[in-house]
PDB file of N, CA and C in Angstrom:
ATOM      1  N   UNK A   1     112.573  84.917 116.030  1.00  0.00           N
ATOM      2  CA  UNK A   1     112.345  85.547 117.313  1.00  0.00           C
ATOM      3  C   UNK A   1     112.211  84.473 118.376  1.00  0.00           C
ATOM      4  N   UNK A   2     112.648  84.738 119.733  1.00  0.00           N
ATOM      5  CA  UNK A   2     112.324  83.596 120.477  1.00  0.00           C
ATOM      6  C   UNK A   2     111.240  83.667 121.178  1.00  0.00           C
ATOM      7  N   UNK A   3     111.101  82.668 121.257  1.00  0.00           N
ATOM      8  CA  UNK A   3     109.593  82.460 121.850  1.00  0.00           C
ATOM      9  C   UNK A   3     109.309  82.801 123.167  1.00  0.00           C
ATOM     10  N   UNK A   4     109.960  82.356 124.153  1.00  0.00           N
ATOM     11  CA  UNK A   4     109.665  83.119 125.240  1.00  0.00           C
ATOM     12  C   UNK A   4     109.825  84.970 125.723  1.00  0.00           C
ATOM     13  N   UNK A   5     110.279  85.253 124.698  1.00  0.00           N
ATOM     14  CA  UNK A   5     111.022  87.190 125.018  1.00  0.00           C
ATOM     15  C   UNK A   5     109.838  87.763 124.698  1.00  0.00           C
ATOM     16  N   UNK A   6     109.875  88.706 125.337  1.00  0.00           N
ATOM     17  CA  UNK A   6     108.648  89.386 125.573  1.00  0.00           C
ATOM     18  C   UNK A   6     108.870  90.497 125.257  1.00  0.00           C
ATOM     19  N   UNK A   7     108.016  90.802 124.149  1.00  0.00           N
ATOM     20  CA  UNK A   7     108.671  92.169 123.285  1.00  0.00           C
ATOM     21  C   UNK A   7     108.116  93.419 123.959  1.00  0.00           C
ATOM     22  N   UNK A   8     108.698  94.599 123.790  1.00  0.00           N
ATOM     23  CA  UNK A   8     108.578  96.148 124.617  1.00  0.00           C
ATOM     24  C   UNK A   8     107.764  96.839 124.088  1.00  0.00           C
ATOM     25  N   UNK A   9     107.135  97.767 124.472  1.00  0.00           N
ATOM     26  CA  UNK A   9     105.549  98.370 124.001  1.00  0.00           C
ATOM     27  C   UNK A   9     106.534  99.324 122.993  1.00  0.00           C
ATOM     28  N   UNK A  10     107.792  99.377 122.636  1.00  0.00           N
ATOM     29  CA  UNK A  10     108.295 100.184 121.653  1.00  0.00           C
ATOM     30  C   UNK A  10     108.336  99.183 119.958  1.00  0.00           C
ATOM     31  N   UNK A  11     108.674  97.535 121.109  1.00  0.00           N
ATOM     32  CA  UNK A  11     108.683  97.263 119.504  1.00  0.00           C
ATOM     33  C   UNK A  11     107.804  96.874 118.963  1.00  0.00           C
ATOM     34  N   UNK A  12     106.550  96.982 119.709  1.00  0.00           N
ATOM     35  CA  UNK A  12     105.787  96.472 119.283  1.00  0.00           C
ATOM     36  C   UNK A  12     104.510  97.785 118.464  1.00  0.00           C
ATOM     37  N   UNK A  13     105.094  98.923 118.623  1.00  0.00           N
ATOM     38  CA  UNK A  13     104.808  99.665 118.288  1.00  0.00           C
ATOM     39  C   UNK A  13     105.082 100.641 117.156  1.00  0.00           C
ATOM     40  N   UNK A  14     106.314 100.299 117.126  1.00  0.00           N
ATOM     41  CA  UNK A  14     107.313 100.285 115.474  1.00  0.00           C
ATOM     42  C   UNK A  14     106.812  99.201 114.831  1.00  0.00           C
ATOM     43  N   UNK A  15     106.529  97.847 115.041  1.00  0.00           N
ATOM     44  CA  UNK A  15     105.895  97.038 114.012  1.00  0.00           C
ATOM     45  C   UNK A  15     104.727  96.844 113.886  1.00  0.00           C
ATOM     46  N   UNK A  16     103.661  98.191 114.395  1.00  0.00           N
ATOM     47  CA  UNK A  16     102.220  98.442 114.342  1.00  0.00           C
ATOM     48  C   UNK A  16     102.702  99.302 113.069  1.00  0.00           C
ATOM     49  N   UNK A  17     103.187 100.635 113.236  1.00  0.00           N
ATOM     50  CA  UNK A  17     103.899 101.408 112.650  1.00  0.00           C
ATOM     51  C   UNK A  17     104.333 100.779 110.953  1.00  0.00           C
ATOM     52  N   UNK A  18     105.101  99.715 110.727  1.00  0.00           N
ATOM     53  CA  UNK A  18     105.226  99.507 109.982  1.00  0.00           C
ATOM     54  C   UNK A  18     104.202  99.035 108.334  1.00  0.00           C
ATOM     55  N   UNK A  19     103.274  98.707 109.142  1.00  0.00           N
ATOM     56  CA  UNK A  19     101.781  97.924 109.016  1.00  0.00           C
ATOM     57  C   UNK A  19     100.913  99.492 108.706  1.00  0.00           C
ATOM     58  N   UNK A  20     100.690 100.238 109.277  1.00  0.00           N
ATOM     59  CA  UNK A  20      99.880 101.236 109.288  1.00  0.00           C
ATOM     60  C   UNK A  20     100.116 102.416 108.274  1.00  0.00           C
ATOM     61  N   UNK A  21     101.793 102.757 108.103  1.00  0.00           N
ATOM     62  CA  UNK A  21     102.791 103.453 107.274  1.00  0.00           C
ATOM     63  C   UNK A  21     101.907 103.361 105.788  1.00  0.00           C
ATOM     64  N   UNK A  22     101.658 101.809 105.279  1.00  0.00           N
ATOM     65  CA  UNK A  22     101.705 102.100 104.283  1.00  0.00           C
ATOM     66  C   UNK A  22     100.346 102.572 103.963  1.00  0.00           C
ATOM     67  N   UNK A  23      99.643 103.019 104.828  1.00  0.00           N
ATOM     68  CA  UNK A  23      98.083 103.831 103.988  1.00  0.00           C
ATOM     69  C   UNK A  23      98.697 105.478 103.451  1.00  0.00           C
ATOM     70  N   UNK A  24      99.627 105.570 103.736  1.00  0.00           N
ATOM     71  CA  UNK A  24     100.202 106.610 102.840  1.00  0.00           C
ATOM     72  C   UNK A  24     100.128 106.330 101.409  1.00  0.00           C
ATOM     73  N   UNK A  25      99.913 105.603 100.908  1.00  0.00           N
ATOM     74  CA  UNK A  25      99.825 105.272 100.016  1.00  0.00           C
ATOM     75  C   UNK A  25      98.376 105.555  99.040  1.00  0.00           C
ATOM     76  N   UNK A  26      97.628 105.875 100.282  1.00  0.00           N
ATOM     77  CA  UNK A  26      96.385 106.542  99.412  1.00  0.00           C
ATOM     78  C   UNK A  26      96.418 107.955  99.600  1.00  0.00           C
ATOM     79  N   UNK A  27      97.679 108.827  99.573  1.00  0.00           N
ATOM     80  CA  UNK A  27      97.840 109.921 100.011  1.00  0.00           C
ATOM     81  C   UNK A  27      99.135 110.150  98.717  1.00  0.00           C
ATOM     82  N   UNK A  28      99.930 109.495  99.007  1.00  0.00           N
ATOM     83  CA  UNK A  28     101.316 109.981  98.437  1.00  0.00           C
ATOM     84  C   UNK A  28     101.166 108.267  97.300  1.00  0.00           C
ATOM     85  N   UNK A  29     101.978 109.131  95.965  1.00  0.00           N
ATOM     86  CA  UNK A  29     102.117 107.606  94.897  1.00  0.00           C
ATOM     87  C   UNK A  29     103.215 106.706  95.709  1.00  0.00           C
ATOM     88  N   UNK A  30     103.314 105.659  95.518  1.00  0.00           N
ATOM     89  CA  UNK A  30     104.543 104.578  96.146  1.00  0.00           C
ATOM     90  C   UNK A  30     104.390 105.201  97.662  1.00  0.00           C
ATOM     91  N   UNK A  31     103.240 106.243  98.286  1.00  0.00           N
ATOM     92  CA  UNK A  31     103.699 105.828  99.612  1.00  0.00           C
ATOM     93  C   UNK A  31     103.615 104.159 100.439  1.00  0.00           C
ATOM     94  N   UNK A  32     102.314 103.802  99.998  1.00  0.00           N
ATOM     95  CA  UNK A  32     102.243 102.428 100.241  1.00  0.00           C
ATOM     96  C   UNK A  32     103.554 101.191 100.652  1.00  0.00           C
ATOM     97  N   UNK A  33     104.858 101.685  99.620  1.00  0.00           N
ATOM     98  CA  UNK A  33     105.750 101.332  99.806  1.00  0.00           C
ATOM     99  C   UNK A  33     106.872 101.563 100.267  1.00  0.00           C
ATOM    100  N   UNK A  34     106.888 103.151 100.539  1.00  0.00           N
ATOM    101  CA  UNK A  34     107.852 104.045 100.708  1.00  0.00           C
ATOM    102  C   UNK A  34     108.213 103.850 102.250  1.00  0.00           C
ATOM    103  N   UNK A  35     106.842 104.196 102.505  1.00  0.00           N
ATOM    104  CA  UNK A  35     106.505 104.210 104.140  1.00  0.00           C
ATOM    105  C   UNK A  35     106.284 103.109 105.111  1.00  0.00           C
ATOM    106  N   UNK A  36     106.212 101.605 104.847  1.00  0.00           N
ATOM    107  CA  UNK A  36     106.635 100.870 105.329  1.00  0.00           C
ATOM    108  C   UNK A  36     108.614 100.085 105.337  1.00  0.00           C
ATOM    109  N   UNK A  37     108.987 101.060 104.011  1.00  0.00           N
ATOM    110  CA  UNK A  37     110.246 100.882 103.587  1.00  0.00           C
ATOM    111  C   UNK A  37     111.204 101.513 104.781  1.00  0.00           C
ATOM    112  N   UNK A  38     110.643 102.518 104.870  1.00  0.00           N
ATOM    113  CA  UNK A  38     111.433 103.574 105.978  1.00  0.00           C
ATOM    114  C   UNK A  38     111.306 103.398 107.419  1.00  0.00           C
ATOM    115  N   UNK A  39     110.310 102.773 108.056  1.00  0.00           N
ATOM    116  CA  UNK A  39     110.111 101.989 109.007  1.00  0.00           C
ATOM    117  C   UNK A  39     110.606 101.013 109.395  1.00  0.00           C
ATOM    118  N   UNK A  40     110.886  99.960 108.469  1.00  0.00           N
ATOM    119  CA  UNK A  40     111.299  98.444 108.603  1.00  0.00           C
ATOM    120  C   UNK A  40     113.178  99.060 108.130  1.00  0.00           C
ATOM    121  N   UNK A  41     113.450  99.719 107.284  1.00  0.00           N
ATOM    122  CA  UNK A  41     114.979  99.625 107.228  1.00  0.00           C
ATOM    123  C   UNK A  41     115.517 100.620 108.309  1.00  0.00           C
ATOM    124  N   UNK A  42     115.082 101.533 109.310  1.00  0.00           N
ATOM    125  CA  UNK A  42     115.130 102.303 110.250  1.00  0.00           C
ATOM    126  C   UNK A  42     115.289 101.379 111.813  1.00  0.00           C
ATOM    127  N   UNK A  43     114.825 100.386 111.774  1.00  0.00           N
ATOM    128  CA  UNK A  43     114.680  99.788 112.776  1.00  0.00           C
ATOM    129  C   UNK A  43     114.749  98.121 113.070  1.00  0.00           C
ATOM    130  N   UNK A  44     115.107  98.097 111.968  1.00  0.00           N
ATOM    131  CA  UNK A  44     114.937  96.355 111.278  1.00  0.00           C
ATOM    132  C   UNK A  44     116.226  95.630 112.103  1.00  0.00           C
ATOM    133  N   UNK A  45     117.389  96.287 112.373  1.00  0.00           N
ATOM    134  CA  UNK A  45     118.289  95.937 113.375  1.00  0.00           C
ATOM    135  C   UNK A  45     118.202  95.967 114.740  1.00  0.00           C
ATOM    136  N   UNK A  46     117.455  96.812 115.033  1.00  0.00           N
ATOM    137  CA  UNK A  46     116.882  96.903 116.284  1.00  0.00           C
ATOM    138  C   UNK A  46     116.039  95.453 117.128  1.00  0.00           C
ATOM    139  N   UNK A  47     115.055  95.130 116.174  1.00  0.00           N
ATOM    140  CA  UNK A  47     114.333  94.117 116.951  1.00  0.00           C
ATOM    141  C   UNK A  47     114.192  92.729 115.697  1.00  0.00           C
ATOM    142  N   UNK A  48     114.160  91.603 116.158  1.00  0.00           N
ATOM    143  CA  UNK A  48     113.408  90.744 115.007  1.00  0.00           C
ATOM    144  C   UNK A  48     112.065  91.310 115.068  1.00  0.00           C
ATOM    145  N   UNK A  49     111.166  91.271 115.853  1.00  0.00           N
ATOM    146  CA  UNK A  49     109.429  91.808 115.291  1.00  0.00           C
ATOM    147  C   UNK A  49     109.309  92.886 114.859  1.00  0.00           C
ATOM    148  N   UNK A  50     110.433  94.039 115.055  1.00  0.00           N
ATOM    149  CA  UNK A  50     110.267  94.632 113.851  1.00  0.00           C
ATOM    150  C   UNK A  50     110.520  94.532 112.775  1.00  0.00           C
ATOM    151  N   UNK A  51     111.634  93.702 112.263  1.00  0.00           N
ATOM    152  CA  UNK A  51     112.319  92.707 111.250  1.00  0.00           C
ATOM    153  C   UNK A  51     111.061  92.083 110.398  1.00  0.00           C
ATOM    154  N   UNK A  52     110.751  91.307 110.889  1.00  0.00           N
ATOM    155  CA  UNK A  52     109.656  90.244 110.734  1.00  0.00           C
ATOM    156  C   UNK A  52     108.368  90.779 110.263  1.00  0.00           C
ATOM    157  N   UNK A  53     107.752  92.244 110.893  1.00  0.00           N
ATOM    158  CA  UNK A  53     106.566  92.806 110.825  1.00  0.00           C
ATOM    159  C   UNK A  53     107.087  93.906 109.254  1.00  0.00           C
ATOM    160  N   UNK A  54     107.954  94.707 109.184  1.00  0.00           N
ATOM    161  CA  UNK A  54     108.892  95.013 108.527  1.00  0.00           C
ATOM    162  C   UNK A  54     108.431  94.531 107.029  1.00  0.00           C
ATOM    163  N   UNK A  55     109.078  93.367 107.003  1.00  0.00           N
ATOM    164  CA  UNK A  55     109.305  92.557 105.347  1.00  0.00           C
ATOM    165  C   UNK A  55     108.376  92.197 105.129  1.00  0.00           C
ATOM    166  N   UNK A  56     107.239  91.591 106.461  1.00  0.00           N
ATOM    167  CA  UNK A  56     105.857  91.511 105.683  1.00  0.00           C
ATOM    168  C   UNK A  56     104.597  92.512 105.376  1.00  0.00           C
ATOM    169  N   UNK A  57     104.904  93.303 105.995  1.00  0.00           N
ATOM    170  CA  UNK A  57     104.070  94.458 105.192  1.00  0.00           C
ATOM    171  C   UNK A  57     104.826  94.829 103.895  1.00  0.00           C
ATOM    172  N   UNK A  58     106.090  94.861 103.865  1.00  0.00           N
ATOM    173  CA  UNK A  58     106.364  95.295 101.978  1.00  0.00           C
ATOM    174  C   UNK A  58     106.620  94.710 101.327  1.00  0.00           C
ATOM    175  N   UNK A  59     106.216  93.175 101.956  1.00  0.00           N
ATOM    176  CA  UNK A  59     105.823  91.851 100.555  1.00  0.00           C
ATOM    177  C   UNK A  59     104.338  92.156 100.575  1.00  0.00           C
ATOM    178  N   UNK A  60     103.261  92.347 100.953  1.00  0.00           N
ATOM    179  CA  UNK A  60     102.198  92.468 100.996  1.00  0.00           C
ATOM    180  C   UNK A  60     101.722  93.970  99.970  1.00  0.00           C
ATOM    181  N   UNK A  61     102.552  94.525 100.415  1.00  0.00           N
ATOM    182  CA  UNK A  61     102.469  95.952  99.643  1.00  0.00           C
ATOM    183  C   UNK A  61     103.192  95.969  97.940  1.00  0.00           C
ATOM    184  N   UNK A  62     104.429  95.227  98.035  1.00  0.00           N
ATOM    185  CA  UNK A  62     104.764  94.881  96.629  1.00  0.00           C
ATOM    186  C   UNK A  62     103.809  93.772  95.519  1.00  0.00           C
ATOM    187  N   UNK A  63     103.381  92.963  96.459  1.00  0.00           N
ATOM    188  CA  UNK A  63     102.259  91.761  95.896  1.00  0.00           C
ATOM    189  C   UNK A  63     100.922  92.700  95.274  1.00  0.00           C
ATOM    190  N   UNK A  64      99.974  93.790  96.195  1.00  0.00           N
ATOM    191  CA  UNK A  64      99.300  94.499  95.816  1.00  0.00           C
ATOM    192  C   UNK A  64      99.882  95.387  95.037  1.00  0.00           C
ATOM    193  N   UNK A  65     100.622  95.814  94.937  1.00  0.00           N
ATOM    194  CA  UNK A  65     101.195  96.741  93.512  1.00  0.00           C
ATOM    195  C   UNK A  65     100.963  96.002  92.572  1.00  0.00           C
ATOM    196  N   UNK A  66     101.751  94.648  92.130  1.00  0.00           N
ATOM    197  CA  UNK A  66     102.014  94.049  91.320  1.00  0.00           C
ATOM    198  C   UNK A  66     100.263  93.376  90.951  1.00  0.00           C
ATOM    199  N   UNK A  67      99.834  92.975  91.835  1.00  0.00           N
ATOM    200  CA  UNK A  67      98.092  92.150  91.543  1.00  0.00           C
ATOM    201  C   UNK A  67      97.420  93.355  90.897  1.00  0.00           C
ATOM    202  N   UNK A  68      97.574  94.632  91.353  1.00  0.00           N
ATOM    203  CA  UNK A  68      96.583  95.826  90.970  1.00  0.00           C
ATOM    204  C   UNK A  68      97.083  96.265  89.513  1.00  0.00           C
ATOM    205  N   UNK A  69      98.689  96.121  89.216  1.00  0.00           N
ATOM    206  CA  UNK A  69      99.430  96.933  87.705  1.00  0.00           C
ATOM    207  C   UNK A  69      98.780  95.415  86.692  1.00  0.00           C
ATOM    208  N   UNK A  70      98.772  94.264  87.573  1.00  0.00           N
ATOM    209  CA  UNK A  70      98.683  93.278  86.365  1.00  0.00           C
ATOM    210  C   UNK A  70      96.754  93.515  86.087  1.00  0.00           C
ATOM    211  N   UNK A  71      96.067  94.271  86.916  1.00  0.00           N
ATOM    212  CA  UNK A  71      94.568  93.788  86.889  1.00  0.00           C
ATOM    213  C   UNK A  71      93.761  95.271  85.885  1.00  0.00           C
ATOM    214  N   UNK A  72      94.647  96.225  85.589  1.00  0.00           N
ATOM    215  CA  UNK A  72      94.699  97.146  84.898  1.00  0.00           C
ATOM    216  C   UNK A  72      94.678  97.190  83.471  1.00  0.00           C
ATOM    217  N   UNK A  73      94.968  95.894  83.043  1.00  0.00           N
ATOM    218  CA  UNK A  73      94.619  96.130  81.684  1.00  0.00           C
ATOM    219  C   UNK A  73      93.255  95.406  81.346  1.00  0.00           C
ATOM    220  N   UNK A  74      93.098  94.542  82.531  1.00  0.00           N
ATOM    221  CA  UNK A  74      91.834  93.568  82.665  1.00  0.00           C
ATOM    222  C   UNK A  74      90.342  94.996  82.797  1.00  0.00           C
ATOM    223  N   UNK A  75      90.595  96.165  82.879  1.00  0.00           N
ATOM    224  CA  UNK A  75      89.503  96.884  83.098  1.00  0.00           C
ATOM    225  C   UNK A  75      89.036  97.228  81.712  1.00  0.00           C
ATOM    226  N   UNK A  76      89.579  96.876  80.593  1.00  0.00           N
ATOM    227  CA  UNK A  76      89.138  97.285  79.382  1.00  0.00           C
ATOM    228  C   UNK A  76      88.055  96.277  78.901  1.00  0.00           C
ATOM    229  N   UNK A  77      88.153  95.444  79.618  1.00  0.00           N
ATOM    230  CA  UNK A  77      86.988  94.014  79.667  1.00  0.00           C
ATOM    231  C   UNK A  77      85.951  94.230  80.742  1.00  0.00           C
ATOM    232  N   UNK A  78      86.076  94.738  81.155  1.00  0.00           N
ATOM    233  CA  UNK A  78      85.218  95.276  82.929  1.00  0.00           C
ATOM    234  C   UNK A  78      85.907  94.791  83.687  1.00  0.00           C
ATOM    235  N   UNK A  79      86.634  93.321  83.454  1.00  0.00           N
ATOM    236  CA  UNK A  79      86.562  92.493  84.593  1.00  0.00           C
ATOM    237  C   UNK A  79      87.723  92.791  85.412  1.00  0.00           C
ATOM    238  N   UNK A  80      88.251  93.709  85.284  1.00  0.00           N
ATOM    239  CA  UNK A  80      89.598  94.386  85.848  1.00  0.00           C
ATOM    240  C   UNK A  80      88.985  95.701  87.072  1.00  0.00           C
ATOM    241  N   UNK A  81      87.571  95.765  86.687  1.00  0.00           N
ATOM    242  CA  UNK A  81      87.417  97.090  87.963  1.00  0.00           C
ATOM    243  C   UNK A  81      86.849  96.260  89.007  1.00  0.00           C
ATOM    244  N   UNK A  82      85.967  95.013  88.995  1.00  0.00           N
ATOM    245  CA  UNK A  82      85.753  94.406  90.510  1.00  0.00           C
ATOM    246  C   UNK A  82      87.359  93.838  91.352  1.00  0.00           C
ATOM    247  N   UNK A  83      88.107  93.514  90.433  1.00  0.00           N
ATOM    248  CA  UNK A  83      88.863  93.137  90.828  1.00  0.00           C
ATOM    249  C   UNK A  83      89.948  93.922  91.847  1.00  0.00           C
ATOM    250  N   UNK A  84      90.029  94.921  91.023  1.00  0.00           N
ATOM    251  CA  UNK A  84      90.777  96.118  91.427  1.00  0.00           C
ATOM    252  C   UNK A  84      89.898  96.262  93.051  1.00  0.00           C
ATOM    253  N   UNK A  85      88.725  96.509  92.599  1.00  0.00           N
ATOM    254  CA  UNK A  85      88.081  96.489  94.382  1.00  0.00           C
ATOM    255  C   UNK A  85      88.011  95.581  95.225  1.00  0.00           C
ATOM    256  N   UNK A  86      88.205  94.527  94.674  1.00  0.00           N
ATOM    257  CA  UNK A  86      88.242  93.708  95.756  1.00  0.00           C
ATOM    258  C   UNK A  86      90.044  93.474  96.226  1.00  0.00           C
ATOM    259  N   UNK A  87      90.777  93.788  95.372  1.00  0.00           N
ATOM    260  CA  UNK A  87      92.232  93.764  96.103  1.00  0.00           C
ATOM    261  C   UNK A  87      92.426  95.080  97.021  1.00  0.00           C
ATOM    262  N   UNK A  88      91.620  96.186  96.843  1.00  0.00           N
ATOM    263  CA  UNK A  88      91.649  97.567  97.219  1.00  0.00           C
ATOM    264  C   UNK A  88      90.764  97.343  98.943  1.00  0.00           C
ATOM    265  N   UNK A  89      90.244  96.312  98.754  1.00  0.00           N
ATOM    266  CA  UNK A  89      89.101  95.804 100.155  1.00  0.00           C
ATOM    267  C   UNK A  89      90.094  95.171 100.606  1.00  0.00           C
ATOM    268  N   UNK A  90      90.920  94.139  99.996  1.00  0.00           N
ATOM    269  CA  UNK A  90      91.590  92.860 101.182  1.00  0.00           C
ATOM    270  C   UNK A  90      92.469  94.236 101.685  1.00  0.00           C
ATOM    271  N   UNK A  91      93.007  95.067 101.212  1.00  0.00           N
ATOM    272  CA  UNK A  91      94.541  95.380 101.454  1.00  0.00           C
ATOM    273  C   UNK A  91      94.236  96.588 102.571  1.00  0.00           C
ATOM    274  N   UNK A  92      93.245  97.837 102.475  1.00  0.00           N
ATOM    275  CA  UNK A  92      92.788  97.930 103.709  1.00  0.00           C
ATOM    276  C   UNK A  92      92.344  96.933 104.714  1.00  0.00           C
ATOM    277  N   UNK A  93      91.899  95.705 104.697  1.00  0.00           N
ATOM    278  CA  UNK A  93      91.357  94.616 106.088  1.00  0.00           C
ATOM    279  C   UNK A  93      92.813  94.363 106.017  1.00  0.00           C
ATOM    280  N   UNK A  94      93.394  93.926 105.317  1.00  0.00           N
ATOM    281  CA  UNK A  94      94.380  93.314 106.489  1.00  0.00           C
ATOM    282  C   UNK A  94      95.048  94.028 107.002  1.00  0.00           C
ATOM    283  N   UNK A  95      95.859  95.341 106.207  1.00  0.00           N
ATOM    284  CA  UNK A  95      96.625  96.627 106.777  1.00  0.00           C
ATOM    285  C   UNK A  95      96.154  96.251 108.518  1.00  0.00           C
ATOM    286  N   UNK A  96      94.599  96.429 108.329  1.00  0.00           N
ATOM    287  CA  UNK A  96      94.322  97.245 109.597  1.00  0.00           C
ATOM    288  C   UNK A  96      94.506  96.078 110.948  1.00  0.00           C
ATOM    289  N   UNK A  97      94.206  94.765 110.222  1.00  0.00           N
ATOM    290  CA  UNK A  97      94.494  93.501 111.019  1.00  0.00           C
ATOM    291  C   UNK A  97      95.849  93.141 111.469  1.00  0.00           C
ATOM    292  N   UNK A  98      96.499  93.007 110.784  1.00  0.00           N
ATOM    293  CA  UNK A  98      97.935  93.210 110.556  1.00  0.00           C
ATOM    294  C   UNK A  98      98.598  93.711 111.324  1.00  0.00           C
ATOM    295  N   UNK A  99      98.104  95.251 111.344  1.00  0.00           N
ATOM    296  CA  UNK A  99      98.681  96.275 112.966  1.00  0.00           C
ATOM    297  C   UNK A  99      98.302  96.580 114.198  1.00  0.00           C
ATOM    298  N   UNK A 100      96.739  95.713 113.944  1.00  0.00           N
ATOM    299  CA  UNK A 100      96.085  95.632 115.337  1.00  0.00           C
ATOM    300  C   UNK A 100      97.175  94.030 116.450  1.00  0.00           C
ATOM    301  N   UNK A 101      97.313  93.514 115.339  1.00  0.00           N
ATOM    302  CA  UNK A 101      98.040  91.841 115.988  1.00  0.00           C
ATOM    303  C   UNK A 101      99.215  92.265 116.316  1.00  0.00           C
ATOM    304  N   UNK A 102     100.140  93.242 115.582  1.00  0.00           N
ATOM    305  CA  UNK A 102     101.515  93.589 115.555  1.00  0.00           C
ATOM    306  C   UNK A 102     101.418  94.398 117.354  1.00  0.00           C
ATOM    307  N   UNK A 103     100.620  95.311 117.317  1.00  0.00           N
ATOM    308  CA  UNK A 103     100.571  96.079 118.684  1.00  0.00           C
ATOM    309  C   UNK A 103     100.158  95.199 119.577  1.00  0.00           C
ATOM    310  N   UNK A 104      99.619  94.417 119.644  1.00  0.00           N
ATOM    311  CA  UNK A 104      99.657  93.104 120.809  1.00  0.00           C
ATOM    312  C   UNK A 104     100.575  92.109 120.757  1.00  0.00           C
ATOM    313  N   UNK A 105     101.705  92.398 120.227  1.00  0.00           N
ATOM    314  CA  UNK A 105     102.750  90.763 119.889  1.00  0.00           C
ATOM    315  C   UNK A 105     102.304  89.911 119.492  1.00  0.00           C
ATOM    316  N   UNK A 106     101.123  89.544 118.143  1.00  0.00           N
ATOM    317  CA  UNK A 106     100.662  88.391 118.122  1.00  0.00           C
ATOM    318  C   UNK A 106     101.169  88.402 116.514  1.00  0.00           C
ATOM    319  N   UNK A 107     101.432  86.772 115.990  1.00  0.00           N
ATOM    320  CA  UNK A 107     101.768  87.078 114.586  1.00  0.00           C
ATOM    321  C   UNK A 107     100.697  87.661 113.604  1.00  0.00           C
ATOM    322  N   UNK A 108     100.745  87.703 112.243  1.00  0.00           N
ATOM    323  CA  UNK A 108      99.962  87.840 111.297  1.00  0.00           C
ATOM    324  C   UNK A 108     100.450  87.685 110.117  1.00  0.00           C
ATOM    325  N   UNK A 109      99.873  86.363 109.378  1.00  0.00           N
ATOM    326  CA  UNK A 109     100.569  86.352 107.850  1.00  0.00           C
ATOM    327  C   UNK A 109      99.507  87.015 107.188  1.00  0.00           C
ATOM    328  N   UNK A 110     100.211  87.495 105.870  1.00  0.00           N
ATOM    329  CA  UNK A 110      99.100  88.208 105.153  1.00  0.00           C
ATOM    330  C   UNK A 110      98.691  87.348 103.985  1.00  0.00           C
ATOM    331  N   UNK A 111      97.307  87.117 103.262  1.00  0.00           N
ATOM    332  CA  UNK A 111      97.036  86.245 102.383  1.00  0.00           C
ATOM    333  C   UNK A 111      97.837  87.163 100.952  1.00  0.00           C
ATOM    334  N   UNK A 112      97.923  86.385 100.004  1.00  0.00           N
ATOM    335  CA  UNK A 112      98.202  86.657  98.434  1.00  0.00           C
ATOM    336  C   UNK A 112      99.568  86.866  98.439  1.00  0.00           C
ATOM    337  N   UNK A 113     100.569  86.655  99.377  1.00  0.00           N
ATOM    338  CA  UNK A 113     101.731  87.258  99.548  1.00  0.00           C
ATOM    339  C   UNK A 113     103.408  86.966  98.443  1.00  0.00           C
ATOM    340  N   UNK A 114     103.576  87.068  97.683  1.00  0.00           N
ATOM    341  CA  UNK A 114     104.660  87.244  97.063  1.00  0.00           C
ATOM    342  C   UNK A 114     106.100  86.830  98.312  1.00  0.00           C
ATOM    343  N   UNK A 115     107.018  86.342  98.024  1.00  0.00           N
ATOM    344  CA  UNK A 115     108.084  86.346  99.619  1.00  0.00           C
ATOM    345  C   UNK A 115     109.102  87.393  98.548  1.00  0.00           C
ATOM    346  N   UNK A 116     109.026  88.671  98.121  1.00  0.00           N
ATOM    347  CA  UNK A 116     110.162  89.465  97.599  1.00  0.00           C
ATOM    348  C   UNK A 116     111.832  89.503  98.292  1.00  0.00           C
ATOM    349  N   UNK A 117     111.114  89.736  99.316  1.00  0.00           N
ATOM    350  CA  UNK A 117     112.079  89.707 100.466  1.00  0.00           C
ATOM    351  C   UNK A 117     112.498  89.033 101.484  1.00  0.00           C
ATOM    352  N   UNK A 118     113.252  88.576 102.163  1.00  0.00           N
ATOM    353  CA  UNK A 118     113.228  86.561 102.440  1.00  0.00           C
ATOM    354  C   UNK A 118     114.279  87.401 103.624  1.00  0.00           C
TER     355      UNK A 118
END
């Protein structure tokens, strides 16, 4: 993206959107992924920050799939249910961080991130 362009309260609002989409996911199974999927490939030509906001919410969302399916067998030890909550804590904070920065044009990397999608 270039640095001086000054992005439009639309795109910056599709890549709030993208970020926010996936709390469907505590609603619908794979919404988490579904719904930032449909956002970011809907509009991903349209803008780089939506591009950009886009792929990193569903590396963030594929990384928490994958941290939560691998921490699932760890609950037969206990040590798999703090865990599970504490990835279940980061992934609401940042969701919500994530789309608060996106609706102001500001970046946001997300911690634990997998790059699935490049």
């Amino acid at each position: 993206m270039e640095e001086n362009r000054i992005l439009t309260e639309t795109e910056r609002n599709w890549a709030m959107l993208c970020h926010l989409s996936a709390f469907a996911g505590f609603f619908f199974p794979f919404g988490g992924i579904i719904g930032p999927l449909i956002c970011w490939l809907s509009k991903r030509d349209d803008s780089t920050w939506v591009y950009t906001n886009g792929r990193a919410a569903l590396n963030f969302q594929l990384s928490m799939l994958l941290y939560i399916v691998l921490a699932i067998p760890l609950c037969f030890i206990i040590i798999g249910i703090p865990i599970i909550m504490v990835l279940g804590t980061l992934k609401v904070v940042c969701i919500i961080i994530a789309s608060v920065k996106a609706g102001k044009g500001e970046p946001f990397t997300y911690p634990l991130v997998i790059p699935f999608l490049q």
